[in-house]
Structures are given as structure tokens and as C-alpha cells.
PDB file of N, CA and C in Angstrom:
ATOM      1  N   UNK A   1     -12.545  -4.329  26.860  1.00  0.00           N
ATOM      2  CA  UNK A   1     -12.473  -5.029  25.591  1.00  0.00           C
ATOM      3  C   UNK A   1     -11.212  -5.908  25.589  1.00  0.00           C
ATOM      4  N   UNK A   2     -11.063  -7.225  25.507  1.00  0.00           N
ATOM      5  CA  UNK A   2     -10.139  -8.104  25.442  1.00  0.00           C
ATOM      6  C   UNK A   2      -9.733  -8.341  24.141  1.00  0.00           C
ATOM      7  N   UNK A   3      -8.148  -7.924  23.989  1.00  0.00           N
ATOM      8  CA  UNK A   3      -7.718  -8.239  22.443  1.00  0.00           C
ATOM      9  C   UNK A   3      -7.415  -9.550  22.446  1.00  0.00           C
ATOM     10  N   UNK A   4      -7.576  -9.753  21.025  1.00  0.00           N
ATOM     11  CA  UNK A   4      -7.270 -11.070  20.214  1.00  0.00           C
ATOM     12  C   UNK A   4      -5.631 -10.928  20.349  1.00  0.00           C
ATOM     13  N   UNK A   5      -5.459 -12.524  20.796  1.00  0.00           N
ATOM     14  CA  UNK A   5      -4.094 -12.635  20.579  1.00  0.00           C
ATOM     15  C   UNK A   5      -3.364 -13.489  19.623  1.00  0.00           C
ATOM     16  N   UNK A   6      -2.758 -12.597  18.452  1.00  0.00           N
ATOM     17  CA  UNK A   6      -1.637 -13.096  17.213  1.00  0.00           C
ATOM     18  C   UNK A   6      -0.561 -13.574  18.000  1.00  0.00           C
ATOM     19  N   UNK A   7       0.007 -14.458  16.746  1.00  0.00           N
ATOM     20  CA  UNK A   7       1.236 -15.333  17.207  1.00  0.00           C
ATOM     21  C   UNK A   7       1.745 -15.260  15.745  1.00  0.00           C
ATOM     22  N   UNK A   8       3.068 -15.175  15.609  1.00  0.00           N
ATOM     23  CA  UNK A   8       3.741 -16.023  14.312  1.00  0.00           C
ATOM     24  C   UNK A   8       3.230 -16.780  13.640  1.00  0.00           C
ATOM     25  N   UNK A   9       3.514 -17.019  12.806  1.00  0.00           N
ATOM     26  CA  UNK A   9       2.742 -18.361  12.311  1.00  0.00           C
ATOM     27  C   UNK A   9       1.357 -18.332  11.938  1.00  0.00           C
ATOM     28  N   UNK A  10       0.280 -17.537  12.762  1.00  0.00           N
ATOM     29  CA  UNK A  10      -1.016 -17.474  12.350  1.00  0.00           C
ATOM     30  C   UNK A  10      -1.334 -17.065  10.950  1.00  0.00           C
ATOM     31  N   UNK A  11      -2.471 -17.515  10.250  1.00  0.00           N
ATOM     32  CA  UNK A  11      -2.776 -17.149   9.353  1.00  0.00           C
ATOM     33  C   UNK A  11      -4.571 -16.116   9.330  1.00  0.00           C
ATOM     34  N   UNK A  12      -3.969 -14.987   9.120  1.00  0.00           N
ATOM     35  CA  UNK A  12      -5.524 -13.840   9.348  1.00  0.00           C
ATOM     36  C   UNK A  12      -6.222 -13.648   7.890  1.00  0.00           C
ATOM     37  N   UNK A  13      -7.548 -13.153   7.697  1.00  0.00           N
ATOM     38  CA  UNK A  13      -7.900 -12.647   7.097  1.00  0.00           C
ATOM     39  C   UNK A  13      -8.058 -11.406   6.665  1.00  0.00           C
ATOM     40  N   UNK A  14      -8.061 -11.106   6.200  1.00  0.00           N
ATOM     41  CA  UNK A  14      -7.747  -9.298   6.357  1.00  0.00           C
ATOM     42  C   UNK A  14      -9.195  -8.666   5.559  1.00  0.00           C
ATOM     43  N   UNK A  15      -9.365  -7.080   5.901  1.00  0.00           N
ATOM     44  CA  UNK A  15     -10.790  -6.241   5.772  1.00  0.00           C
ATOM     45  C   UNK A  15     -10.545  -6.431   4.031  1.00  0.00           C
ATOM     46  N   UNK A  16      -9.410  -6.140   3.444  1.00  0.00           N
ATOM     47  CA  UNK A  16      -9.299  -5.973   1.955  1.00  0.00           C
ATOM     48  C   UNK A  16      -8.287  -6.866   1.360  1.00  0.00           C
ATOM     49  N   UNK A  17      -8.610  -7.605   0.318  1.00  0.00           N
ATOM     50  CA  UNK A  17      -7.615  -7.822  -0.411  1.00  0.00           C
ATOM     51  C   UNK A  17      -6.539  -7.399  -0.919  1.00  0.00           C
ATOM     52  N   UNK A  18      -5.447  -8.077  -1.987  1.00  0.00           N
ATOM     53  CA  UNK A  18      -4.044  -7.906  -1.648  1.00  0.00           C
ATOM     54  C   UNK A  18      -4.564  -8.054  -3.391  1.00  0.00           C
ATOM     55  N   UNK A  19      -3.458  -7.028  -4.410  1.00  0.00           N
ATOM     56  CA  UNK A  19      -3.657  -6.846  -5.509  1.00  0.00           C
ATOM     57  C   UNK A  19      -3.762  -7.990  -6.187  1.00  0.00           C
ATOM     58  N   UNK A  20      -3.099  -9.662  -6.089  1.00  0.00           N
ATOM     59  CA  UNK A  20      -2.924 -10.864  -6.361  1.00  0.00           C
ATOM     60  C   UNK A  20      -4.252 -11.664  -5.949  1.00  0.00           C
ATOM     61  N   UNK A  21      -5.089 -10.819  -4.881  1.00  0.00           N
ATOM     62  CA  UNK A  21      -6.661 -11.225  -5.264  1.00  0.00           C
ATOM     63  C   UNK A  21      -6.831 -12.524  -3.822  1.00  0.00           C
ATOM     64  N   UNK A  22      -5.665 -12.477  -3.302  1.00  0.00           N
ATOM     65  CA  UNK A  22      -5.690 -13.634  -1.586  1.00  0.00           C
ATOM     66  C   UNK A  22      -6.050 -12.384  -0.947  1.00  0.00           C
ATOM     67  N   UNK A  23      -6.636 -12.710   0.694  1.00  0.00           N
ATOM     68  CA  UNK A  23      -6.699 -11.209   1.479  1.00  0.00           C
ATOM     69  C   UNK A  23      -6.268 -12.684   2.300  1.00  0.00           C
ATOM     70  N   UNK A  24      -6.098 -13.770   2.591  1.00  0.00           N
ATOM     71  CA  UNK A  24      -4.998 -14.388   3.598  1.00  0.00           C
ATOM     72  C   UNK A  24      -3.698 -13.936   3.723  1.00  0.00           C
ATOM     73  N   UNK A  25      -3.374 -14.100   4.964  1.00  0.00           N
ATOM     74  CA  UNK A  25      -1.692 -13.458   5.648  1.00  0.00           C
ATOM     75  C   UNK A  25      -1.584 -13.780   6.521  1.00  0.00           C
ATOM     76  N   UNK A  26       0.133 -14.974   5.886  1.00  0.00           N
ATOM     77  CA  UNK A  26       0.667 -15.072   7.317  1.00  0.00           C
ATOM     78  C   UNK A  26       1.851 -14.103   8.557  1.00  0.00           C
ATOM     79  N   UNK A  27       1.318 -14.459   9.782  1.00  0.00           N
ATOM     80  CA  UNK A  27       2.144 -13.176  10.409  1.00  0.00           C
ATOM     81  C   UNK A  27       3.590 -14.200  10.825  1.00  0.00           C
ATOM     82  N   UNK A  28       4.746 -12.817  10.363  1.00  0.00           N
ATOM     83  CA  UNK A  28       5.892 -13.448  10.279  1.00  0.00           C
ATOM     84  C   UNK A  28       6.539 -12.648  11.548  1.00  0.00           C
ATOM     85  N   UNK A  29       6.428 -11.640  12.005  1.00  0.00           N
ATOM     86  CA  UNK A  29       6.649 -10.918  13.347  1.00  0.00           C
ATOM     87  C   UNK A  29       5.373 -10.149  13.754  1.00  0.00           C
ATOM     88  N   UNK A  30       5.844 -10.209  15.021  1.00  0.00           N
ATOM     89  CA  UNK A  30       4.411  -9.264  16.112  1.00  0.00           C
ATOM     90  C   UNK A  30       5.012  -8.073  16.826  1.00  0.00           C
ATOM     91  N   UNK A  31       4.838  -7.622  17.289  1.00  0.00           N
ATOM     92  CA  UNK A  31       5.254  -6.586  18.367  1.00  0.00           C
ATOM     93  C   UNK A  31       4.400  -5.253  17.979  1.00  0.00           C
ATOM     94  N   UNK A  32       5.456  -3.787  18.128  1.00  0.00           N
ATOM     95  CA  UNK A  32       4.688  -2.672  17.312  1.00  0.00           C
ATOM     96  C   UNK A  32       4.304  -2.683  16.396  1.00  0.00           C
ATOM     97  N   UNK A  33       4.665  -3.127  15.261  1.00  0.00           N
ATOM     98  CA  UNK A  33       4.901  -3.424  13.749  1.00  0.00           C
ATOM     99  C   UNK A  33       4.502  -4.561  13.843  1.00  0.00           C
ATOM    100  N   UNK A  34       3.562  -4.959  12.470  1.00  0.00           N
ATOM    101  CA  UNK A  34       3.258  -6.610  12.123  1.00  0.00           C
ATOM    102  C   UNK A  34       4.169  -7.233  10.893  1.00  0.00           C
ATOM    103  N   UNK A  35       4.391  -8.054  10.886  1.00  0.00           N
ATOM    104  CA  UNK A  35       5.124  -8.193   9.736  1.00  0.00           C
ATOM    105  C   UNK A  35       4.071  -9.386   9.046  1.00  0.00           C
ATOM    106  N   UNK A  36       3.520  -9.272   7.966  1.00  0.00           N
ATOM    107  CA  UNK A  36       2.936  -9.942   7.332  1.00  0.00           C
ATOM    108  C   UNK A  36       3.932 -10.752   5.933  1.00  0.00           C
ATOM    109  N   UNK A  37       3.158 -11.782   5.323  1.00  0.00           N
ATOM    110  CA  UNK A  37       3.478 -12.690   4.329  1.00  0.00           C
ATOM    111  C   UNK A  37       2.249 -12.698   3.349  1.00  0.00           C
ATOM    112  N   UNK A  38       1.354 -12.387   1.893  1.00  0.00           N
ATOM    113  CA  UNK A  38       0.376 -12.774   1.318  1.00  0.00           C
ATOM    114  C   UNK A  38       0.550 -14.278   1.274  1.00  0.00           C
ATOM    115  N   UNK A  39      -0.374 -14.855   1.528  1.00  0.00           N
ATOM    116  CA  UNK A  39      -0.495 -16.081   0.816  1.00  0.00           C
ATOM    117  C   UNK A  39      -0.764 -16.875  -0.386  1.00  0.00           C
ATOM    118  N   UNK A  40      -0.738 -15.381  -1.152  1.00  0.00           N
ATOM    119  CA  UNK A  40      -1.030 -15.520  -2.257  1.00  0.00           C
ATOM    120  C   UNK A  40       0.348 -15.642  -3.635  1.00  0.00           C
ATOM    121  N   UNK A  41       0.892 -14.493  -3.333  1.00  0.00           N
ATOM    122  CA  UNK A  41       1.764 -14.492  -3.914  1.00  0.00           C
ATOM    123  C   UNK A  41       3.094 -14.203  -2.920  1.00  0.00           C
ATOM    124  N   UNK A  42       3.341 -14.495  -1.578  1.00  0.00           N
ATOM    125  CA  UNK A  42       4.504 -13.969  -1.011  1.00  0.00           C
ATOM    126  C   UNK A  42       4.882 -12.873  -0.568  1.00  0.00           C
ATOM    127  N   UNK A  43       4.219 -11.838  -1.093  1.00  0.00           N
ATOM    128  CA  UNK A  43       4.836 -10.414  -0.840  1.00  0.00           C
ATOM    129  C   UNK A  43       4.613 -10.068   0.685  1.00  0.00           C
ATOM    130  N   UNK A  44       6.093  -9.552   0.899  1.00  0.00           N
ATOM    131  CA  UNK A  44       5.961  -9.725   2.336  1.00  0.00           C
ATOM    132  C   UNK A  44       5.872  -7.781   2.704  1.00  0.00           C
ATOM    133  N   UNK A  45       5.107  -7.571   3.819  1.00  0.00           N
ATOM    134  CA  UNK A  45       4.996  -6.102   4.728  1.00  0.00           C
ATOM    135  C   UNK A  45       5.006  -5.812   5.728  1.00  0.00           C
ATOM    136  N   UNK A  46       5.498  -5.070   6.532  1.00  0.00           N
ATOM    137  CA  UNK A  46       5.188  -4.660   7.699  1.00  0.00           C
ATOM    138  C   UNK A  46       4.289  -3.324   7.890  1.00  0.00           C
ATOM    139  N   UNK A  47       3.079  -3.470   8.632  1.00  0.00           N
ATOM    140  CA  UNK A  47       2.323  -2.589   9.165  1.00  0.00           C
ATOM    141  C   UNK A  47       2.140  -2.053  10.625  1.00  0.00           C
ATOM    142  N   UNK A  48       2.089  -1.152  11.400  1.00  0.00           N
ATOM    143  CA  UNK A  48       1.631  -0.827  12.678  1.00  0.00           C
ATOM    144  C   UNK A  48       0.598  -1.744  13.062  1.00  0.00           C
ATOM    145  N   UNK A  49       0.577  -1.938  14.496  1.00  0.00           N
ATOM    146  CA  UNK A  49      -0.017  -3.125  15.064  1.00  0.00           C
ATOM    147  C   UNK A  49      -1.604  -2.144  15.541  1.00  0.00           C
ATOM    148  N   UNK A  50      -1.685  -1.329  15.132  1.00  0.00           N
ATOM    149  CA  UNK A  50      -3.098  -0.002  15.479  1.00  0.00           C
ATOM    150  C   UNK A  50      -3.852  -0.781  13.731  1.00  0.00           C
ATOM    151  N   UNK A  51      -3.449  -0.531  12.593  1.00  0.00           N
ATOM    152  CA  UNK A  51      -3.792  -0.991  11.327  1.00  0.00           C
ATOM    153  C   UNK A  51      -4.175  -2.040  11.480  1.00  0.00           C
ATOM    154  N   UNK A  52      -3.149  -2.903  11.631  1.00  0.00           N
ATOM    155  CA  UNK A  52      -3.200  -4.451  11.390  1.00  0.00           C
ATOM    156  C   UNK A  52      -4.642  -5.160  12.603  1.00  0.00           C
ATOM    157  N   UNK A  53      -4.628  -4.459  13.768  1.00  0.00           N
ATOM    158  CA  UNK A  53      -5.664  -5.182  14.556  1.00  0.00           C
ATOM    159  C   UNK A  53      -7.298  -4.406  13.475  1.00  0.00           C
ATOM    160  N   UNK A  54      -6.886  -3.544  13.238  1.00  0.00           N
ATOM    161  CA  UNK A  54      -7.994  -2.567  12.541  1.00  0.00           C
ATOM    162  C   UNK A  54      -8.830  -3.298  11.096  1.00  0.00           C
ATOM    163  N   UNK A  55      -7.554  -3.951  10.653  1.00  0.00           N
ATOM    164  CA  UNK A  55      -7.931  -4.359   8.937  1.00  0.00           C
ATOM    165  C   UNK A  55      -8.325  -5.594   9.324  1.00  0.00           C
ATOM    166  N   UNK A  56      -7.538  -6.719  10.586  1.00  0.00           N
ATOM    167  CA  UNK A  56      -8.153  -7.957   9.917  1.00  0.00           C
ATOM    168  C   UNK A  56      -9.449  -8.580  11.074  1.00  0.00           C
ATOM    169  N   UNK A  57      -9.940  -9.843   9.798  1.00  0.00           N
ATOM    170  CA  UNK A  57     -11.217 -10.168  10.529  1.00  0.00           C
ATOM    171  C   UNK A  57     -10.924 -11.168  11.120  1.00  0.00           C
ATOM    172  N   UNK A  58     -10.646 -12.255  10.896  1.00  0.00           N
ATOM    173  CA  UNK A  58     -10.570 -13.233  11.493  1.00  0.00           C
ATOM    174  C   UNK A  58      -8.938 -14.156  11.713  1.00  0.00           C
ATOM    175  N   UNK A  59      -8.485 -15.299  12.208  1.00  0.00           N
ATOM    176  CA  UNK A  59      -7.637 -15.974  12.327  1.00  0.00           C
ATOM    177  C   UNK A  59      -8.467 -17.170  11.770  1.00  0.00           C
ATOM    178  N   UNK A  60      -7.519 -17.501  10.644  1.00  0.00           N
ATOM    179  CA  UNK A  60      -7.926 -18.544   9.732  1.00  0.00           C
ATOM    180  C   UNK A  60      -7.262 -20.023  10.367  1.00  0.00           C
ATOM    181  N   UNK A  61      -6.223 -19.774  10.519  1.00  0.00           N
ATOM    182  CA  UNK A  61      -5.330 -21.045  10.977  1.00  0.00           C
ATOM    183  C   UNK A  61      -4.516 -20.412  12.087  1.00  0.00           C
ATOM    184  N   UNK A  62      -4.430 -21.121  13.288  1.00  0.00           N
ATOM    185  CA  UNK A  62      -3.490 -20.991  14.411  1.00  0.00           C
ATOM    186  C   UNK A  62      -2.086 -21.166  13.899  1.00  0.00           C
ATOM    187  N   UNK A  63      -1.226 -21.311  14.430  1.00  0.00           N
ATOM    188  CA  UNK A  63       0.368 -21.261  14.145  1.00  0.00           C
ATOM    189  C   UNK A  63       0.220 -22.473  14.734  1.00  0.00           C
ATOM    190  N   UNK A  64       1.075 -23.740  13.716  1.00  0.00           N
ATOM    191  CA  UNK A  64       1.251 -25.472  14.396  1.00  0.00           C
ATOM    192  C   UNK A  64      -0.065 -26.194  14.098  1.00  0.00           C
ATOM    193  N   UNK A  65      -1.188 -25.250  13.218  1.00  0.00           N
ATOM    194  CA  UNK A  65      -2.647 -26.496  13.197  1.00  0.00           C
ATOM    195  C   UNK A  65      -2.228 -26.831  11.750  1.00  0.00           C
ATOM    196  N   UNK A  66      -2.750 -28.112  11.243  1.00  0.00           N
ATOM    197  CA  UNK A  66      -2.869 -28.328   9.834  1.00  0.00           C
ATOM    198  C   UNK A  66      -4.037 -28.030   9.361  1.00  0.00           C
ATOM    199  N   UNK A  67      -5.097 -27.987   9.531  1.00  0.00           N
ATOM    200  CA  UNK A  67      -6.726 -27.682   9.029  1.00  0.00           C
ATOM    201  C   UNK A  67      -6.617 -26.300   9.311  1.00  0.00           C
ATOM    202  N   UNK A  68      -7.401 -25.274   8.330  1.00  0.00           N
ATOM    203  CA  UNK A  68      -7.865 -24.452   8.990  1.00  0.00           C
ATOM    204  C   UNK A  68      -9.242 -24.560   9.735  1.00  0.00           C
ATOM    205  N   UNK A  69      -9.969 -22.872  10.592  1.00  0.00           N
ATOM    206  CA  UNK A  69     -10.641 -23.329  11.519  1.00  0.00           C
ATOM    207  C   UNK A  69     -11.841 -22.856  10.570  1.00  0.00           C
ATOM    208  N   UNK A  70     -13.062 -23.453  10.987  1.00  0.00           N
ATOM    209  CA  UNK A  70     -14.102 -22.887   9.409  1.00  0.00           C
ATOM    210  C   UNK A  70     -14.447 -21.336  10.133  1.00  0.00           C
TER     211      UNK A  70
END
């Protein structure tokens, strides 16, 4: 199984929404820990990188694109 590879900057979708009602997030660090951003309202988190590959669905925007991807 080949993982998806996050970068900074990317913007994911995630399995559930965020109480502010966005489930977009941008990733602000990678490694063990993810460090996320809502795009909704800012609130920033860090989660285990076991969760974070677990919760989200897709990569909305690459890190450096202006469009997202449909």
C-alpha cells in the first residue's frame, strides 16, 4: 500500500467536521504529529500522524497551487 504524501502547506479534507462547520485544514507541520490549521476559523492542532492519515479524505490544494484540485 503506497502512502499519500503531505507537505506543509497542503490543504486536506478531513472524515469530520470542525465545530465552525469547515472540515478543510491546512497542514502547518508533518512528521509524528500533524500540526493542522481550520480553515475555517484558524484554530490550530496537533494530532498523531496514525489519526490524521486515518480521518482525512482527500488533498484539496497542493502547497504553492492557487486553484484548488476538483
Amino acid at each position: 500500500m503506497e502512502r499519500i504524501q503531505y507537505d506543509v502547506g497542503d490543504v486536506v479534507r478531513m472524515k469530520k467536521k470542525h465545530p465552525c462547520g469547515s472540515d478543510l485544514w491546512k497542514i502547518t507541520r508533518t512528521g509524528m504529529d500533524f500540526g493542522m490549521k481550520c480553515e475555517g476559523c484558524g484554530h490550530a492542532v496537533m494530532i498523531p500522524r496514525v489519526k490524521f492519515e486515518r480521518m482525512a479524505r482527500a488533498i484539496v490544494q497542493k502547497a504553492g497551487q492557487d486553484t484548488p484540485e476538483p
